[in-house]
C-alpha atoms as a PDB file:
ATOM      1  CA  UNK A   1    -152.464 -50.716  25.772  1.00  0.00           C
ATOM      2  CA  UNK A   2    -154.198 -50.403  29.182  1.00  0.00           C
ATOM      3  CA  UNK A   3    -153.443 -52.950  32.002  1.00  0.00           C
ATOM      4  CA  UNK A   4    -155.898 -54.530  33.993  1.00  0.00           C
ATOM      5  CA  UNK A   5    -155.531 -53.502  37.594  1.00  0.00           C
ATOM      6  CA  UNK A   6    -156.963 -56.758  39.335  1.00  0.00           C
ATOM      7  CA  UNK A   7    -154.606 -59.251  37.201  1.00  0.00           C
ATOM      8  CA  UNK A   8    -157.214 -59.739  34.801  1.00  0.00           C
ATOM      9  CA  UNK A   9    -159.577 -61.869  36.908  1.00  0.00           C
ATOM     10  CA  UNK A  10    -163.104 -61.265  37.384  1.00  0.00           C
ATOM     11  CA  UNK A  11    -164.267 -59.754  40.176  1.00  0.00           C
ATOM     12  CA  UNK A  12    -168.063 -60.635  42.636  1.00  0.00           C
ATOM     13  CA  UNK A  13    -169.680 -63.930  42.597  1.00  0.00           C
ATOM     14  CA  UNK A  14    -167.741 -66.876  43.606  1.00  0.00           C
ATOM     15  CA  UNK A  15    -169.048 -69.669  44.074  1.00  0.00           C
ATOM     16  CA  UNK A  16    -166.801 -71.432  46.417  1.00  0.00           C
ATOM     17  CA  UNK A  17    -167.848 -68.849  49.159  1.00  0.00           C
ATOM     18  CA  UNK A  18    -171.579 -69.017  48.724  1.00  0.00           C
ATOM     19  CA  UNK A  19    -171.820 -72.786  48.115  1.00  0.00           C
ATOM     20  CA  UNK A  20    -169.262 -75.127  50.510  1.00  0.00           C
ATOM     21  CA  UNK A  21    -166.782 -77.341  48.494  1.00  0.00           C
ATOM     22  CA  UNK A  22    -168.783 -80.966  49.777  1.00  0.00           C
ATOM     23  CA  UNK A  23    -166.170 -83.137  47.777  1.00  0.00           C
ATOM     24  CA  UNK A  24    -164.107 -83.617  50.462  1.00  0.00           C
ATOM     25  CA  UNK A  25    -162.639 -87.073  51.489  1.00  0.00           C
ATOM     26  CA  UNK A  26    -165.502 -86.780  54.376  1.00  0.00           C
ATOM     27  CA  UNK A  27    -168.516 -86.121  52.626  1.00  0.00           C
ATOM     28  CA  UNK A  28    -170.350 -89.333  51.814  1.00  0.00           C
ATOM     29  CA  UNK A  29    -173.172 -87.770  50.438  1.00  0.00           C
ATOM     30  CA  UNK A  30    -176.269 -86.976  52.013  1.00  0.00           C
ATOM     31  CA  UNK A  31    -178.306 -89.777  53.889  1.00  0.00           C
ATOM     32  CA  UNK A  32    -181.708 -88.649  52.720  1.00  0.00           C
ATOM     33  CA  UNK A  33    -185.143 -89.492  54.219  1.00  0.00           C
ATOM     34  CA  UNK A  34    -188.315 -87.317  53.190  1.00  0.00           C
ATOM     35  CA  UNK A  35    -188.380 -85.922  57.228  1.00  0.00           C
ATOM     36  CA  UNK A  36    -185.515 -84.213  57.596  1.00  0.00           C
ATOM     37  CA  UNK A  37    -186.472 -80.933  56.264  1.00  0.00           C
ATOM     38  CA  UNK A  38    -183.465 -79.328  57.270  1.00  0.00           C
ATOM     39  CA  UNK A  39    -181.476 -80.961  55.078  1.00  0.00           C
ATOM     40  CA  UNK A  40    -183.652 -80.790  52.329  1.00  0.00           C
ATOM     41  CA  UNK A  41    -183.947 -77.254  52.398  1.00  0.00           C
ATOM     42  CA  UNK A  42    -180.438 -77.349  52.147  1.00  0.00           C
ATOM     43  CA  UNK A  43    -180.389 -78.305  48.413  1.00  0.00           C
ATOM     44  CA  UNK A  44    -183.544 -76.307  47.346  1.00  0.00           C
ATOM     45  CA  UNK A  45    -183.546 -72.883  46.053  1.00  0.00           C
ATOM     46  CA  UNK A  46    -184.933 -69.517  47.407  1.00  0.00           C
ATOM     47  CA  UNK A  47    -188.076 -70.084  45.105  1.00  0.00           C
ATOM     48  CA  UNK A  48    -188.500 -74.119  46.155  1.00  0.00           C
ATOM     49  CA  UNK A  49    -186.769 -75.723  43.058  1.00  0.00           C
ATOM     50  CA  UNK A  50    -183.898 -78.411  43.477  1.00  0.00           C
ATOM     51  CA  UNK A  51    -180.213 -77.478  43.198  1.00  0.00           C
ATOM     52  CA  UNK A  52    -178.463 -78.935  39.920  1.00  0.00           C
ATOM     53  CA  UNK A  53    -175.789 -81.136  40.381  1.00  0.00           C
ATOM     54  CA  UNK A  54    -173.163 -79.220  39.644  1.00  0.00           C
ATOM     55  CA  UNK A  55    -174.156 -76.342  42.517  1.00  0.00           C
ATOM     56  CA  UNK A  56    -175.212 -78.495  45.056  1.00  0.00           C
ATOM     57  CA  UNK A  57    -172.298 -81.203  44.565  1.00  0.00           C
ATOM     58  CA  UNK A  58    -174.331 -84.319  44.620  1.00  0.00           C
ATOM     59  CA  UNK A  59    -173.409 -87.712  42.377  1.00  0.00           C
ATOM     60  CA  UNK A  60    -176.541 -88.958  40.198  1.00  0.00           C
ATOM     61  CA  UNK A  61    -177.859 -91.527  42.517  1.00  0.00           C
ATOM     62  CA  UNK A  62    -177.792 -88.777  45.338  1.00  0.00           C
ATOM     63  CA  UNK A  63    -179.860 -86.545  43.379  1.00  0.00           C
ATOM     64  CA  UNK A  64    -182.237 -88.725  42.603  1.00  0.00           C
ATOM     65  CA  UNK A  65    -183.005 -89.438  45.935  1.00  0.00           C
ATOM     66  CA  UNK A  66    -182.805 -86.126  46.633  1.00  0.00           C
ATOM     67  CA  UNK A  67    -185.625 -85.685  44.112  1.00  0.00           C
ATOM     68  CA  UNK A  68    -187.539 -88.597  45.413  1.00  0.00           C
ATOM     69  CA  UNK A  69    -187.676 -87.450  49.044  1.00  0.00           C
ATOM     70  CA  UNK A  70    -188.773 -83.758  47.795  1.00  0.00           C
ATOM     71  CA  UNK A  71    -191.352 -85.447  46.148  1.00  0.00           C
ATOM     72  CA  UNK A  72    -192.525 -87.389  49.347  1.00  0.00           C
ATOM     73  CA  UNK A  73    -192.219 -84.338  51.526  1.00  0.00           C
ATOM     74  CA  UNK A  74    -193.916 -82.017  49.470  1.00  0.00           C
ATOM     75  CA  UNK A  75    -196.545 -84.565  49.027  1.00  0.00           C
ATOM     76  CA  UNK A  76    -196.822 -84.715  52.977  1.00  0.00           C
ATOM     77  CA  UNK A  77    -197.010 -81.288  53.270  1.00  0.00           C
ATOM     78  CA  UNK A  78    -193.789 -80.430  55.105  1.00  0.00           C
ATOM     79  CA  UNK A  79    -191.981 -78.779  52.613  1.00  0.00           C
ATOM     80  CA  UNK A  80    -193.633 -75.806  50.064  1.00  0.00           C
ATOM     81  CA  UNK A  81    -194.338 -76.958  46.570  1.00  0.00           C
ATOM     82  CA  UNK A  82    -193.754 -72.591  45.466  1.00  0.00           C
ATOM     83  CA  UNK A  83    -192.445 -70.373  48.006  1.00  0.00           C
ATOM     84  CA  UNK A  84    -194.401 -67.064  48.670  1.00  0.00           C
END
């Protein structure tokens, strides 16, 4: 029987390293208002969609105003409905 070299964990993507732990005793969540669009593109992906939960680290109620100020900024025009 062959042994695994690396300990028998998996090796490339991690997700702690791409995607900052924001559970810390700190982070109180994101104040959200439709015109910061740097922090909105924060929790959108590379092709304009909204970050789940579980990647972005956000409780329900933040998401949903994460989804509501998307909304209102897309609506506005500052932020991409599709990116190109």
């Amino acid at each position: 029987m062959m042994k695994k070299e690396n300990g028998g964990k998996k090796r490339g993507f991690y997700t702690a390293t791409r995607f900052p732990d924001r559970s810390g005793g700190d982070w109180l969540g994101p104040v959200v208002d439709y015109k910061e669009i740097e922090l909105l593109r924060k929790f959108l992906t590379t092709s304009s969609k909204l970050m789940s939960r579980k990647r972005a680290g956000t409780s329900a109620q933040e998401q949903k105003s994460l989804k509501q100020a998307v909304k209102q900024a897309r609506f506005m025009a500052l932020l991409p409905y599709t990116s190109v």
